[in-house]
PDB file of N, CA and C in Angstrom:
ATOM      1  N   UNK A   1     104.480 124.366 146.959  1.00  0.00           N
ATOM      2  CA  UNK A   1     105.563 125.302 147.242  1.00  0.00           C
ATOM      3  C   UNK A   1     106.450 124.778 148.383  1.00  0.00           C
ATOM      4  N   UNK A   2     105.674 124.032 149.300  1.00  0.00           N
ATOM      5  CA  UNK A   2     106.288 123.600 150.227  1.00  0.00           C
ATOM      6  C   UNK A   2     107.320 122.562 149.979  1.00  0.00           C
ATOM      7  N   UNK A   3     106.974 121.558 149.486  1.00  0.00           N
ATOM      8  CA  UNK A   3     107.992 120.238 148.764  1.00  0.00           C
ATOM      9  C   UNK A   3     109.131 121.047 147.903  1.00  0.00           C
ATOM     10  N   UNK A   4     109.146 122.576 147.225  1.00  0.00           N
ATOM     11  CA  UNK A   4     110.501 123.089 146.559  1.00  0.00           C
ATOM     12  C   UNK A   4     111.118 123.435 147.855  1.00  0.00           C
ATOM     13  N   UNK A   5     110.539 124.150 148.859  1.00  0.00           N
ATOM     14  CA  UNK A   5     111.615 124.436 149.837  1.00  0.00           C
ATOM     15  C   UNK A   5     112.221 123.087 150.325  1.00  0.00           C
ATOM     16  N   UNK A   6     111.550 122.222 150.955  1.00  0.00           N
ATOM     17  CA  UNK A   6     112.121 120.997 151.651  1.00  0.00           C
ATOM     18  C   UNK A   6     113.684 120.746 150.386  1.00  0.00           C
ATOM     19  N   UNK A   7     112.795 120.849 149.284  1.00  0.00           N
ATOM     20  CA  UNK A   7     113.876 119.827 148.249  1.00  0.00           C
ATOM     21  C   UNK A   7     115.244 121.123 148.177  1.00  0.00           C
ATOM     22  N   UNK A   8     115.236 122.417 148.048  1.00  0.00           N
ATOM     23  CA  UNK A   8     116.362 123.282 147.658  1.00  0.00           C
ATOM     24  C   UNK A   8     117.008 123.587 149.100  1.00  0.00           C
ATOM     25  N   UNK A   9     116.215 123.030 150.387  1.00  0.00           N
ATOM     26  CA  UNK A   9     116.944 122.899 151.599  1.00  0.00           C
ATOM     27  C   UNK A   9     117.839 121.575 151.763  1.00  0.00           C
ATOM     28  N   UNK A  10     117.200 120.387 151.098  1.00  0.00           N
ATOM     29  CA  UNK A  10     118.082 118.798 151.072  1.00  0.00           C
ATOM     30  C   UNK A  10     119.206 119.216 150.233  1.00  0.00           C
ATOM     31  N   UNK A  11     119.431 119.947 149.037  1.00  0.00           N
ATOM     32  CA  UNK A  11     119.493 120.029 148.253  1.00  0.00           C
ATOM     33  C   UNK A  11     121.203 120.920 148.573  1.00  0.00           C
ATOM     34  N   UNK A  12     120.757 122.072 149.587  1.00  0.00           N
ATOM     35  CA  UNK A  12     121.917 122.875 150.091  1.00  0.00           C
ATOM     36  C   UNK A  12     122.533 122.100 150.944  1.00  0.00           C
ATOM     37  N   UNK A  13     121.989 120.973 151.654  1.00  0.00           N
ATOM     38  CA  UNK A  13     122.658 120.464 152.541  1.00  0.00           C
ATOM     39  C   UNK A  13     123.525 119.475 152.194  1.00  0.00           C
ATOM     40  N   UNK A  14     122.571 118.722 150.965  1.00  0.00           N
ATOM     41  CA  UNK A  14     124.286 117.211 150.616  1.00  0.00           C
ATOM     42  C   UNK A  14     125.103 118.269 150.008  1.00  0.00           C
ATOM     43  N   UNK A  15     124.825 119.156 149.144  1.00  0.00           N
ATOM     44  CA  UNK A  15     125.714 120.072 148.908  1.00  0.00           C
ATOM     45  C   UNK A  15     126.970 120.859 149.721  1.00  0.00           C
ATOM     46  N   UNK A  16     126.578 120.972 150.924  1.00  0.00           N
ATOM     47  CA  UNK A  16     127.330 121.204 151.970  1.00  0.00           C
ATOM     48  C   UNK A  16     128.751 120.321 152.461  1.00  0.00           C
ATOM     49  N   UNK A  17     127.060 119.076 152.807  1.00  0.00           N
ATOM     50  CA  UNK A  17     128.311 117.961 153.014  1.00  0.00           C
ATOM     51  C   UNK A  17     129.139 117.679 152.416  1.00  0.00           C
ATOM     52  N   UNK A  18     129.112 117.431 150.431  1.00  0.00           N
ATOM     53  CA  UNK A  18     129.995 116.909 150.165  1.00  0.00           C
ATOM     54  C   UNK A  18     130.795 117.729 150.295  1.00  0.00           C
ATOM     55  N   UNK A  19     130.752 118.970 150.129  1.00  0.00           N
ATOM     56  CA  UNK A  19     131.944 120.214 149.961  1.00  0.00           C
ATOM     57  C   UNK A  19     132.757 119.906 151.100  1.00  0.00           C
ATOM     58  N   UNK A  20     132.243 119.969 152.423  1.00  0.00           N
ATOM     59  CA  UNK A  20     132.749 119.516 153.923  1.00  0.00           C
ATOM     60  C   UNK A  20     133.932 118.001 153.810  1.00  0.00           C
ATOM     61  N   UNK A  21     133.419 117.519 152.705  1.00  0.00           N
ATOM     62  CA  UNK A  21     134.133 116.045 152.457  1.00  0.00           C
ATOM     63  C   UNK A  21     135.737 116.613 152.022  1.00  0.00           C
ATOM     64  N   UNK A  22     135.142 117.145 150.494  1.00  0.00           N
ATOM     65  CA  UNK A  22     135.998 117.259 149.460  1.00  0.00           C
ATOM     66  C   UNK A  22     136.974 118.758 150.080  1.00  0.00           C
ATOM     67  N   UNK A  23     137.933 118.472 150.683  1.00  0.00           N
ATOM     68  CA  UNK A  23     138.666 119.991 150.817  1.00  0.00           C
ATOM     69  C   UNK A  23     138.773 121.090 149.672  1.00  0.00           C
ATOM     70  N   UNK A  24     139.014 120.781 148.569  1.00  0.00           N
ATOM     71  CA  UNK A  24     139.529 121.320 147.655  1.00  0.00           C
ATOM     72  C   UNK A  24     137.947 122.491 147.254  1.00  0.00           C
ATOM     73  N   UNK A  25     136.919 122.617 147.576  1.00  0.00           N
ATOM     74  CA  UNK A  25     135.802 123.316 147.127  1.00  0.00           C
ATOM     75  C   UNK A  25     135.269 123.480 148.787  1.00  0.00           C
ATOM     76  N   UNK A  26     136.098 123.809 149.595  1.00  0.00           N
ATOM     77  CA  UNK A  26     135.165 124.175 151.512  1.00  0.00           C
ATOM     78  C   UNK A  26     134.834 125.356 151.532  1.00  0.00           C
ATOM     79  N   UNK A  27     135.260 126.395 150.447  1.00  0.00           N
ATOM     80  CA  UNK A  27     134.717 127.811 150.208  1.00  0.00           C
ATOM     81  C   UNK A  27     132.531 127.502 150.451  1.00  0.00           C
ATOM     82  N   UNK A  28     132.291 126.457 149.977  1.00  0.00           N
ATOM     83  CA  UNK A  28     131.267 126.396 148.835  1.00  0.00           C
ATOM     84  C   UNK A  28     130.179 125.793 150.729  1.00  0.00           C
ATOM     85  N   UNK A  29     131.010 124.958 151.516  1.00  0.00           N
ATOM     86  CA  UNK A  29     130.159 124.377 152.732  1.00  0.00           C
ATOM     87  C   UNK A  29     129.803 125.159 153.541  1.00  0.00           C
ATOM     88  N   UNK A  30     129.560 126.565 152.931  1.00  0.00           N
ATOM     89  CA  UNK A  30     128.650 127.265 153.997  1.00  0.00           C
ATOM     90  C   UNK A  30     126.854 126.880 153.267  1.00  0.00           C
ATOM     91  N   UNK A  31     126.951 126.142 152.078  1.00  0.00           N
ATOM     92  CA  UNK A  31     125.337 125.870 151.725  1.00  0.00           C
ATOM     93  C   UNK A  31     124.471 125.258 152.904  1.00  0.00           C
ATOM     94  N   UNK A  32     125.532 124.856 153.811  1.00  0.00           N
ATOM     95  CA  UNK A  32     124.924 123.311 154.680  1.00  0.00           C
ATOM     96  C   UNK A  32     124.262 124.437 155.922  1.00  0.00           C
ATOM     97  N   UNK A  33     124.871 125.181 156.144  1.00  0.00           N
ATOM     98  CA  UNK A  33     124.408 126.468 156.910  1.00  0.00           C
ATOM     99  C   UNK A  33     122.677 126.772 155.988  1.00  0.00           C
ATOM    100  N   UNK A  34     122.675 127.203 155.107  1.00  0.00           N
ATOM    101  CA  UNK A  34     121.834 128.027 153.980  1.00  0.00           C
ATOM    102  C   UNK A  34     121.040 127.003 154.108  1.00  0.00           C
ATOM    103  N   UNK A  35     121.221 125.543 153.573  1.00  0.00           N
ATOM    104  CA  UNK A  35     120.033 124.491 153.688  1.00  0.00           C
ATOM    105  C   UNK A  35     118.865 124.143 154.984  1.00  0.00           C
ATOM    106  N   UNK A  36     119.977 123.978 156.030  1.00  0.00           N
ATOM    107  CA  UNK A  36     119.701 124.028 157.610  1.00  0.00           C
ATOM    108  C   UNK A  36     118.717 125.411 157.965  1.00  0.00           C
ATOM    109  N   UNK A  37     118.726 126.534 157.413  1.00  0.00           N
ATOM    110  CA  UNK A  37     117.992 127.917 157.772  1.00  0.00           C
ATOM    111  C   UNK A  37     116.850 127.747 156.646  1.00  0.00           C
ATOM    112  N   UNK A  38     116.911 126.994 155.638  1.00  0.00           N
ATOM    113  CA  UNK A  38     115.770 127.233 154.977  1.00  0.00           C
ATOM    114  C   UNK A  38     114.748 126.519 155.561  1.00  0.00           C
ATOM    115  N   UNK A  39     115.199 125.203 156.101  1.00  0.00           N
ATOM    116  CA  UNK A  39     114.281 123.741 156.483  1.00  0.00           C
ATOM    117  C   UNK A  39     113.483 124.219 157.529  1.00  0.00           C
ATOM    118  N   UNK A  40     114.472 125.066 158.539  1.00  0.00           N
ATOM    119  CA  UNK A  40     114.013 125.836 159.604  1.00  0.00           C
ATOM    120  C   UNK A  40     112.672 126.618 159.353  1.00  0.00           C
ATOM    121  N   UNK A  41     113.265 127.530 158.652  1.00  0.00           N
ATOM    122  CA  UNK A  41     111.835 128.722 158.048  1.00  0.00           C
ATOM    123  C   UNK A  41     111.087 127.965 157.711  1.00  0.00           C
ATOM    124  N   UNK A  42     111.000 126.684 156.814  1.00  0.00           N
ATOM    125  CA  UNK A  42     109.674 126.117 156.133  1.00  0.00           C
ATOM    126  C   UNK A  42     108.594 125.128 157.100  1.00  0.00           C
ATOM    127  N   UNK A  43     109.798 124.975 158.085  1.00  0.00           N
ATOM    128  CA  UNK A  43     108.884 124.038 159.331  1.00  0.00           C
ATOM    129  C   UNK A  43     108.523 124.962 160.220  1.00  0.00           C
ATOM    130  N   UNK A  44     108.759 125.958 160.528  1.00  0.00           N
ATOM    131  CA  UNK A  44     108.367 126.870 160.964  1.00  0.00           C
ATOM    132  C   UNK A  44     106.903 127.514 160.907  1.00  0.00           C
ATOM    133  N   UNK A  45     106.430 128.005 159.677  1.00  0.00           N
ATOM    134  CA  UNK A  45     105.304 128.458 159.292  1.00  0.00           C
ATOM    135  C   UNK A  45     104.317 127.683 159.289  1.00  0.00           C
ATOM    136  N   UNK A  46     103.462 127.497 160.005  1.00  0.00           N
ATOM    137  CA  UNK A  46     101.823 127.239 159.657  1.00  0.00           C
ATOM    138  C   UNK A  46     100.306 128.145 159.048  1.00  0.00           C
ATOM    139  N   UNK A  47     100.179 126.723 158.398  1.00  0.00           N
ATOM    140  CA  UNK A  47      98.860 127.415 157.685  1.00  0.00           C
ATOM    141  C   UNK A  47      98.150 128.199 157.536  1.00  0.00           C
ATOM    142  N   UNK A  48      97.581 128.887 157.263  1.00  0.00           N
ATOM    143  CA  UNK A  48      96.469 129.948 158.320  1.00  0.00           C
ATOM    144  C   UNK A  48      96.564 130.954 158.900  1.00  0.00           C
ATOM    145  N   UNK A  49      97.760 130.832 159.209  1.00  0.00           N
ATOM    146  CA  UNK A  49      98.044 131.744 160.867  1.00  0.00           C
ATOM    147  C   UNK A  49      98.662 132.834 159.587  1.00  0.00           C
ATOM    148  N   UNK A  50      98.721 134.307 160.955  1.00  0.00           N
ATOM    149  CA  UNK A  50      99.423 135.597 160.147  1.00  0.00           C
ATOM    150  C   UNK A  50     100.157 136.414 160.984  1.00  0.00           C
ATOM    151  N   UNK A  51     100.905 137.063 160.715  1.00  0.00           N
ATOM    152  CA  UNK A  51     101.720 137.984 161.847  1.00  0.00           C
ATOM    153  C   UNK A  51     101.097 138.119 162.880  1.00  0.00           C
ATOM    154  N   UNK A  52     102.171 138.102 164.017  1.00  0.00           N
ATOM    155  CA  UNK A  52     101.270 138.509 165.116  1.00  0.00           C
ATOM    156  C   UNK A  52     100.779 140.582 165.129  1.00  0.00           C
ATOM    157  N   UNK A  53      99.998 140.783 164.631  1.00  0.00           N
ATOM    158  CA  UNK A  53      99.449 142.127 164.555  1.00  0.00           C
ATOM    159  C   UNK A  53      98.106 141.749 164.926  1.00  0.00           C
ATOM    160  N   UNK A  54      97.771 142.885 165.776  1.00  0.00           N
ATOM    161  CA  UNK A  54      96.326 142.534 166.337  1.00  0.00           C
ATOM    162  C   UNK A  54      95.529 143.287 165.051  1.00  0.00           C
ATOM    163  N   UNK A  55      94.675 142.638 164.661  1.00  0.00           N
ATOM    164  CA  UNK A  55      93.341 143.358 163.619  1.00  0.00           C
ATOM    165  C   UNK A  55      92.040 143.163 164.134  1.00  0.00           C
ATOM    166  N   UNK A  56      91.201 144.585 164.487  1.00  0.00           N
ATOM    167  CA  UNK A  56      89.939 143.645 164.765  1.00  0.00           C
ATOM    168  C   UNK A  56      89.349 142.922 166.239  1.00  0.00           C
ATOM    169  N   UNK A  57      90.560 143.225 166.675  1.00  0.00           N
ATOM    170  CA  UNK A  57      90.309 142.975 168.333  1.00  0.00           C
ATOM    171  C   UNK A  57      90.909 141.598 168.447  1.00  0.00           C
ATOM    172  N   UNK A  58      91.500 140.817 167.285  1.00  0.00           N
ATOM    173  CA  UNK A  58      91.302 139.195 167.700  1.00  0.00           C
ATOM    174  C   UNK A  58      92.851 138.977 168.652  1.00  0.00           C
ATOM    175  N   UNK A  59      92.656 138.826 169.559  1.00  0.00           N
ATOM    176  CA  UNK A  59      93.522 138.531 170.342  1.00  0.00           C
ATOM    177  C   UNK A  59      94.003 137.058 170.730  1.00  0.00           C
ATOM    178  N   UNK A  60      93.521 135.988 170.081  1.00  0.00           N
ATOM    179  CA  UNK A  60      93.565 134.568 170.283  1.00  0.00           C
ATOM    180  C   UNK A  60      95.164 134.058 169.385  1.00  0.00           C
ATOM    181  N   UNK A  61      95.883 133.150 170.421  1.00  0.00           N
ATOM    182  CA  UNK A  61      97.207 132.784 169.956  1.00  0.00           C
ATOM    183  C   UNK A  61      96.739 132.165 168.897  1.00  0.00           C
ATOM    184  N   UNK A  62      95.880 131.335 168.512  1.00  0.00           N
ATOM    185  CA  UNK A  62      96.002 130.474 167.593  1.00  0.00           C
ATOM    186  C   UNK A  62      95.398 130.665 165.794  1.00  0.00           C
ATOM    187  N   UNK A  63      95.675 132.535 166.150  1.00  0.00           N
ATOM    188  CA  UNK A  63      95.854 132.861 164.616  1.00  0.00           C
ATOM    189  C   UNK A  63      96.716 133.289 164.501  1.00  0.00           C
ATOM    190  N   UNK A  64      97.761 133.477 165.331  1.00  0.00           N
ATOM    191  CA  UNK A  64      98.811 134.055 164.497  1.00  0.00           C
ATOM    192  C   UNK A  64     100.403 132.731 164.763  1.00  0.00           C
ATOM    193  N   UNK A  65     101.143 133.686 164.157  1.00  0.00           N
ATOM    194  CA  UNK A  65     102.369 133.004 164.178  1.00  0.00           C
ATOM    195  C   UNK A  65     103.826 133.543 165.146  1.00  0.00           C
ATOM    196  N   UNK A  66     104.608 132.597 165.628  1.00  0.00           N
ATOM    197  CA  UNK A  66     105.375 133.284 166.628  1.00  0.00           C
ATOM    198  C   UNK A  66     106.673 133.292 165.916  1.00  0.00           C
ATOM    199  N   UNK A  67     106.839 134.523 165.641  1.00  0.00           N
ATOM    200  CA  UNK A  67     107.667 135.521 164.767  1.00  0.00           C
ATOM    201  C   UNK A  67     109.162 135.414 165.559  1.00  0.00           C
ATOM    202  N   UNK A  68     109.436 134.871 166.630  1.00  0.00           N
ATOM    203  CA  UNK A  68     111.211 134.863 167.146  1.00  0.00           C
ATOM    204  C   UNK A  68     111.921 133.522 165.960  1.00  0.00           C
ATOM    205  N   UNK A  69     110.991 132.515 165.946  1.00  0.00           N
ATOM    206  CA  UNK A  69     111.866 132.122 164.821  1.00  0.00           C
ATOM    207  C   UNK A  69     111.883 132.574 163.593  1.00  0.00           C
ATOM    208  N   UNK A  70     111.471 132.779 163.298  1.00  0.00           N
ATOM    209  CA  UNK A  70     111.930 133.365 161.807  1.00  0.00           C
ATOM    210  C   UNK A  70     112.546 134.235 161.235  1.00  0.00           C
ATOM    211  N   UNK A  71     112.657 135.469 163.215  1.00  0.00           N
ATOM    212  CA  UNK A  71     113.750 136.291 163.016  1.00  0.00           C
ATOM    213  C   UNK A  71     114.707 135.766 163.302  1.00  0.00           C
ATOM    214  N   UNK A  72     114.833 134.733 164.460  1.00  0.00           N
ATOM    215  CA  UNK A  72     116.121 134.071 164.116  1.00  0.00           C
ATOM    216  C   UNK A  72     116.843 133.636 163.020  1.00  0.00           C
ATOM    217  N   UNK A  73     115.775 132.463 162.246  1.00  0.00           N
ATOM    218  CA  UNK A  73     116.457 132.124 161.233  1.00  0.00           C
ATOM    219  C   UNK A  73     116.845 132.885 160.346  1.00  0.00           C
ATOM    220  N   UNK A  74     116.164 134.283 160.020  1.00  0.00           N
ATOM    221  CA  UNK A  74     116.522 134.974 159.147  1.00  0.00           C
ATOM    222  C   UNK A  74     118.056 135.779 159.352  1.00  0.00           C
ATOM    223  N   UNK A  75     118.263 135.862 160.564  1.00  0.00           N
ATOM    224  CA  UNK A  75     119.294 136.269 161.214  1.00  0.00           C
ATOM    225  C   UNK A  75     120.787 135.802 160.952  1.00  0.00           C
ATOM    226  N   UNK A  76     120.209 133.799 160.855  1.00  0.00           N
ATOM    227  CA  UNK A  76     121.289 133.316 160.219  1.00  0.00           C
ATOM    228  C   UNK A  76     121.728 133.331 159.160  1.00  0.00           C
ATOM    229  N   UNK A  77     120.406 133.042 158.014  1.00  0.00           N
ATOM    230  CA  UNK A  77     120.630 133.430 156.678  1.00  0.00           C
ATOM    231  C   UNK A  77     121.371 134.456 156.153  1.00  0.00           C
ATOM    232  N   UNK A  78     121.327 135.680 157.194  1.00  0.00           N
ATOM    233  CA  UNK A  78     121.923 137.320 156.395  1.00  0.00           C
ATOM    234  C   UNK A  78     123.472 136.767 157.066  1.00  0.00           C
ATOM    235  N   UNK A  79     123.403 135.751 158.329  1.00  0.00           N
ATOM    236  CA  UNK A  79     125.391 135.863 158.796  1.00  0.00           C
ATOM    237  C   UNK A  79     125.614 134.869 157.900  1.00  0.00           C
ATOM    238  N   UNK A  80     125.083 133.907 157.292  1.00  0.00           N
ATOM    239  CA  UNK A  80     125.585 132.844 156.697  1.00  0.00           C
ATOM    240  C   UNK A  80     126.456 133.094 155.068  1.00  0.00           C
ATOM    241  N   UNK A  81     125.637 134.085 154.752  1.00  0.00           N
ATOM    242  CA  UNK A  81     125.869 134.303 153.486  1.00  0.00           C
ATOM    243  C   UNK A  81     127.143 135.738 153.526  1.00  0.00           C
ATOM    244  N   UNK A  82     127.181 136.735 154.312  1.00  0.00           N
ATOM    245  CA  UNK A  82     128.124 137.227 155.272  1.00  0.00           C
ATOM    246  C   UNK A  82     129.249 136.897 155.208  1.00  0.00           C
ATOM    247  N   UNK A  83     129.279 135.407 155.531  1.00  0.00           N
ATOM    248  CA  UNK A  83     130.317 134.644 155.563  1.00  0.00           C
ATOM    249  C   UNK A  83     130.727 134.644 154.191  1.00  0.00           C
ATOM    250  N   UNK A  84     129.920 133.768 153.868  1.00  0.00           N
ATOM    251  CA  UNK A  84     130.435 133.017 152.413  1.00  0.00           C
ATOM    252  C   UNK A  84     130.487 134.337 151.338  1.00  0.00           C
ATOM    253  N   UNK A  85     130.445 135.294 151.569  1.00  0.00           N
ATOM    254  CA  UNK A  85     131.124 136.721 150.553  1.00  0.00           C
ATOM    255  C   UNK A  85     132.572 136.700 151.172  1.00  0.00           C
ATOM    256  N   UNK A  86     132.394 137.028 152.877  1.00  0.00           N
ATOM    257  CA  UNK A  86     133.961 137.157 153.136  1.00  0.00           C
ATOM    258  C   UNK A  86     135.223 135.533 152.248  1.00  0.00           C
ATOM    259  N   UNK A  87     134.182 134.557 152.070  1.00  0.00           N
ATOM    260  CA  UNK A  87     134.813 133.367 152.143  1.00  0.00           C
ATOM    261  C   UNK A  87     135.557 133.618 150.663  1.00  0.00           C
ATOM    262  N   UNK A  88     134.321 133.703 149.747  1.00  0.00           N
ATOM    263  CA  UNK A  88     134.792 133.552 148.382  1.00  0.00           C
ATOM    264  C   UNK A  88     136.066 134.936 148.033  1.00  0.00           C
ATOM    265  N   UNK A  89     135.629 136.151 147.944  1.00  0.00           N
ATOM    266  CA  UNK A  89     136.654 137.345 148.375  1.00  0.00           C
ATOM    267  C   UNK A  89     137.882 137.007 148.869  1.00  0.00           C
ATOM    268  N   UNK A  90     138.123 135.819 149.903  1.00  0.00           N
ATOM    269  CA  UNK A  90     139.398 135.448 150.701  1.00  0.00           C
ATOM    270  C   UNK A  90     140.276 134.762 149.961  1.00  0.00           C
ATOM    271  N   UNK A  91     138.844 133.921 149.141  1.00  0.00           N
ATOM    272  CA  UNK A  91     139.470 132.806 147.943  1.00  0.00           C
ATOM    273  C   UNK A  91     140.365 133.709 146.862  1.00  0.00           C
ATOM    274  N   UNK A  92     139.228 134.574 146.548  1.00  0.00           N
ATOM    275  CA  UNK A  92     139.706 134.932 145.012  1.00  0.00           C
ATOM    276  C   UNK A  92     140.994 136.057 145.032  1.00  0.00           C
ATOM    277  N   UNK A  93     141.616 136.499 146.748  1.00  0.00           N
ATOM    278  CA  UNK A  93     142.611 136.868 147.004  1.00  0.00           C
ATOM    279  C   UNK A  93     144.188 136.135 147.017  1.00  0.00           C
ATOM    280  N   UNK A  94     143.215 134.882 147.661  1.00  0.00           N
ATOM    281  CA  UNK A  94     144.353 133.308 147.351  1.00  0.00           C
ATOM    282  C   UNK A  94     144.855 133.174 146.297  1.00  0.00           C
ATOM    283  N   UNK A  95     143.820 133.373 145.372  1.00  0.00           N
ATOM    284  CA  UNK A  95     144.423 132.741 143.822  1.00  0.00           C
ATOM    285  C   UNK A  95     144.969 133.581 143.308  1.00  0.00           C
ATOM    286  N   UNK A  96     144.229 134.975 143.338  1.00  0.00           N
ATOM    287  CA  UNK A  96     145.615 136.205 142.516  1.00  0.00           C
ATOM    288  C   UNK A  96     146.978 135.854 143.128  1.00  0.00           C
ATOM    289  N   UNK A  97     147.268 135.668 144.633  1.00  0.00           N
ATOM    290  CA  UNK A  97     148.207 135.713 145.342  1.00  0.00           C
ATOM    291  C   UNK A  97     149.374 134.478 144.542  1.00  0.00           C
ATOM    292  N   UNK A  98     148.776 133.328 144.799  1.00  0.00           N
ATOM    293  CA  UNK A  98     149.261 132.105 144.728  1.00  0.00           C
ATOM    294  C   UNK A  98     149.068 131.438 143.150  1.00  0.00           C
ATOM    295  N   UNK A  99     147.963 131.903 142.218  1.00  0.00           N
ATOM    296  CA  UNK A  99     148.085 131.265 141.111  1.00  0.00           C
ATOM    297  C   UNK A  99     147.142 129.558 141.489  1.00  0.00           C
ATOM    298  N   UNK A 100     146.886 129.564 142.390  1.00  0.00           N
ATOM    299  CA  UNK A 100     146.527 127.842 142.769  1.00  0.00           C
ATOM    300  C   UNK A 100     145.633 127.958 144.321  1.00  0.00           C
ATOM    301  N   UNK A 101     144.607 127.069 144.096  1.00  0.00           N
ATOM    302  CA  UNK A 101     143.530 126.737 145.657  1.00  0.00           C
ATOM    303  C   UNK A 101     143.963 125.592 146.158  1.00  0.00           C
ATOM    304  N   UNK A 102     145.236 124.818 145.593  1.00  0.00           N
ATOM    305  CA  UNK A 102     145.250 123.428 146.052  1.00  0.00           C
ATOM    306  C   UNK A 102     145.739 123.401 147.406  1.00  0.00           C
ATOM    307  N   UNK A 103     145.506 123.398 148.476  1.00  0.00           N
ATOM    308  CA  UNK A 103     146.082 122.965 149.680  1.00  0.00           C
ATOM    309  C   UNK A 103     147.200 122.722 150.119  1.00  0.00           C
ATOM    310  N   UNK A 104     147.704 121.880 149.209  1.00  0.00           N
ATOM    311  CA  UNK A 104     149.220 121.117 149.290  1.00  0.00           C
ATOM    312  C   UNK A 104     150.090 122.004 148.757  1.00  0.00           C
ATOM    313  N   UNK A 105     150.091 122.822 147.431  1.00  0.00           N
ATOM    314  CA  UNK A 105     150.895 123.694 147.264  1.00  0.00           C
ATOM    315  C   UNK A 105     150.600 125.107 147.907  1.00  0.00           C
ATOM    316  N   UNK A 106     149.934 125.376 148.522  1.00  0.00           N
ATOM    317  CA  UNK A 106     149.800 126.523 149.379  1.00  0.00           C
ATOM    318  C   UNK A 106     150.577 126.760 150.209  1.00  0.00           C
ATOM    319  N   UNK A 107     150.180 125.348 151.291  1.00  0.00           N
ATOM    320  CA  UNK A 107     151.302 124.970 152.072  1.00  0.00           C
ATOM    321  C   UNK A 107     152.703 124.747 151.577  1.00  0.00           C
ATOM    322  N   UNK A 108     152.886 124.645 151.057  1.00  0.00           N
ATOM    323  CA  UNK A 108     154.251 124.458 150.445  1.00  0.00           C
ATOM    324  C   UNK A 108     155.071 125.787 149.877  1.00  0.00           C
ATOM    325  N   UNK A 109     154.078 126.772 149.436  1.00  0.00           N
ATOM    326  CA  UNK A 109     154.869 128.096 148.943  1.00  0.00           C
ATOM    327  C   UNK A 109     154.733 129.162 150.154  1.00  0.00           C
ATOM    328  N   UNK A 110     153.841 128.355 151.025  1.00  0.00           N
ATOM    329  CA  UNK A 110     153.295 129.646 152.470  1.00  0.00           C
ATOM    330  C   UNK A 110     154.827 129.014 153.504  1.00  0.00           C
ATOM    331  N   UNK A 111     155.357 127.932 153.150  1.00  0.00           N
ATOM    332  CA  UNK A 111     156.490 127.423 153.990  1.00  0.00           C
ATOM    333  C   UNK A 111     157.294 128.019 153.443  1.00  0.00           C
ATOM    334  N   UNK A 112     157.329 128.029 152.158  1.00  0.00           N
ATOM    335  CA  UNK A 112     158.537 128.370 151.396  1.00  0.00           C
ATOM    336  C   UNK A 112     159.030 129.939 151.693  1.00  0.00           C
ATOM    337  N   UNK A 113     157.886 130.337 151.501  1.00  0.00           N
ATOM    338  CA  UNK A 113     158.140 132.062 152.084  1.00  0.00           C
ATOM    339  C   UNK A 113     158.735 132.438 153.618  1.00  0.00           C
ATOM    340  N   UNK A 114     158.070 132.001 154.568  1.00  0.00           N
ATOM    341  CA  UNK A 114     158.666 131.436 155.513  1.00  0.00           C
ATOM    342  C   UNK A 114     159.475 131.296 155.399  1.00  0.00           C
ATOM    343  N   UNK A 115     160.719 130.585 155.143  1.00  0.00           N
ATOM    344  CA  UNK A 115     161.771 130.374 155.668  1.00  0.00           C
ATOM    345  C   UNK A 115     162.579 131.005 154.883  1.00  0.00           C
ATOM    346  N   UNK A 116     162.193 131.476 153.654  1.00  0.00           N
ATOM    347  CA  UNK A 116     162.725 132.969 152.739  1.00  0.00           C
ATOM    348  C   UNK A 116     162.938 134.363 153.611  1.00  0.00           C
ATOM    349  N   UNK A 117     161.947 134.433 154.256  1.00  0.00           N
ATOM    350  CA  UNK A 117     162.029 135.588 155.491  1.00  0.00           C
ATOM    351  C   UNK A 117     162.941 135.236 156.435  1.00  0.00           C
ATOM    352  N   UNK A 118     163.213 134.487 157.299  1.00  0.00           N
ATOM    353  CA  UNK A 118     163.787 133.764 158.019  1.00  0.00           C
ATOM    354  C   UNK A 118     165.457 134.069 157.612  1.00  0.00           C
ATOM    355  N   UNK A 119     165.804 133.174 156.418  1.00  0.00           N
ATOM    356  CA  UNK A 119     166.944 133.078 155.773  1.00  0.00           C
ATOM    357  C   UNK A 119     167.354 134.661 155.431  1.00  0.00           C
ATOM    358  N   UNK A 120     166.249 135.454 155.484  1.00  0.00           N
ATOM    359  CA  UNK A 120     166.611 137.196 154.830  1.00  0.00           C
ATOM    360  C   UNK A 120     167.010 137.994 156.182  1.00  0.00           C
ATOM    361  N   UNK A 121     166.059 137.408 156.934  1.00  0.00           N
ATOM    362  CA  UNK A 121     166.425 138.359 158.578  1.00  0.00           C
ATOM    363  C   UNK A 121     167.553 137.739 159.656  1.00  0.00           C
ATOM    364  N   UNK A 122     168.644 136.683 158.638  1.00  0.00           N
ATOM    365  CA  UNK A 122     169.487 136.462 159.634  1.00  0.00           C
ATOM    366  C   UNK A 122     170.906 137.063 158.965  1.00  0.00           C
TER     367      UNK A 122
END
C-alpha cells in the first residue's frame, strides 16, 4: 500500500511540474501541492504505532503516533484542493467570457477592451 502512495505522490508531482512548465494547462499545477502532502502523510506514519489516545494505562511515546503532522498535512490537502476548485471555476469563467484559455489572445482582447473603455470615456 505503501509503494501506491509513494508512486500517486511522484506521480502528482511530475504532473505538477510539467503543468508549471507548460503555461497553457497551470490551472492543473496545484497537483504538485497534492503530491508534496501525500509523500508527507505517507512518511509520516509508522508501523505499529496508533493515535495518541491513552488505552489501558499505556502511557509510553513509543506506541503512539504524533498527530501535528498529519493535521498539518491534512490541512494542506483541504487548502490545496480549495484552491484548485476556486482555480478551475475561474477557468471555466474565462472561457464562457473569452471563448479561448490561450494566454496570448487573452491578453490581447483584455488590451483590447481596455483601450475600448478608454476610447469610450474620452
Amino acid at each position: 500500500m505503501r509503494i501506491l502512495n509513494v508512486a500517486a505522490g511522484v506521480l502528482l508531482i511530475a504532473a505538477g511540474i510539467y503543468c508549471l512548465c507548460n503555461q497553457d494547462v497551470a490551472v492543473l499545477s496545484a497537483g504538485l501541492l497534492l503530491g508534496v502532502f501525500l509523500l508527507l502523510a505517507d512518511r509520516g506514519y509508522i508501523t505499529g504505532r496508533t493515535v495518541p489516545i491513552i488505552v489501558d494505562g499505556v502511557t509510553s511515546m513509543e506506541h503512539y503516533v504524533n498527530p501535528i503532522p498529519a493535521g498539518l498535512v491534512l490541512t494542506g490537502i483541504v487548502v490545496s484542493v480549495s484552491v484548485s476548485a476556486v482555480m478551475l471555476s475561474l477557468t471555466v469563467r474565462i472561457y464562457q467570457t473569452y471563448r479561448t484559455l490561450d494566454m496570448d489572445k487573452l491578453y490581447m482582447m483584455m488590451s483590447h477592451k481596455e483601450r475600448q473603455k478608454e476610447d469610450g470615456e474620452q
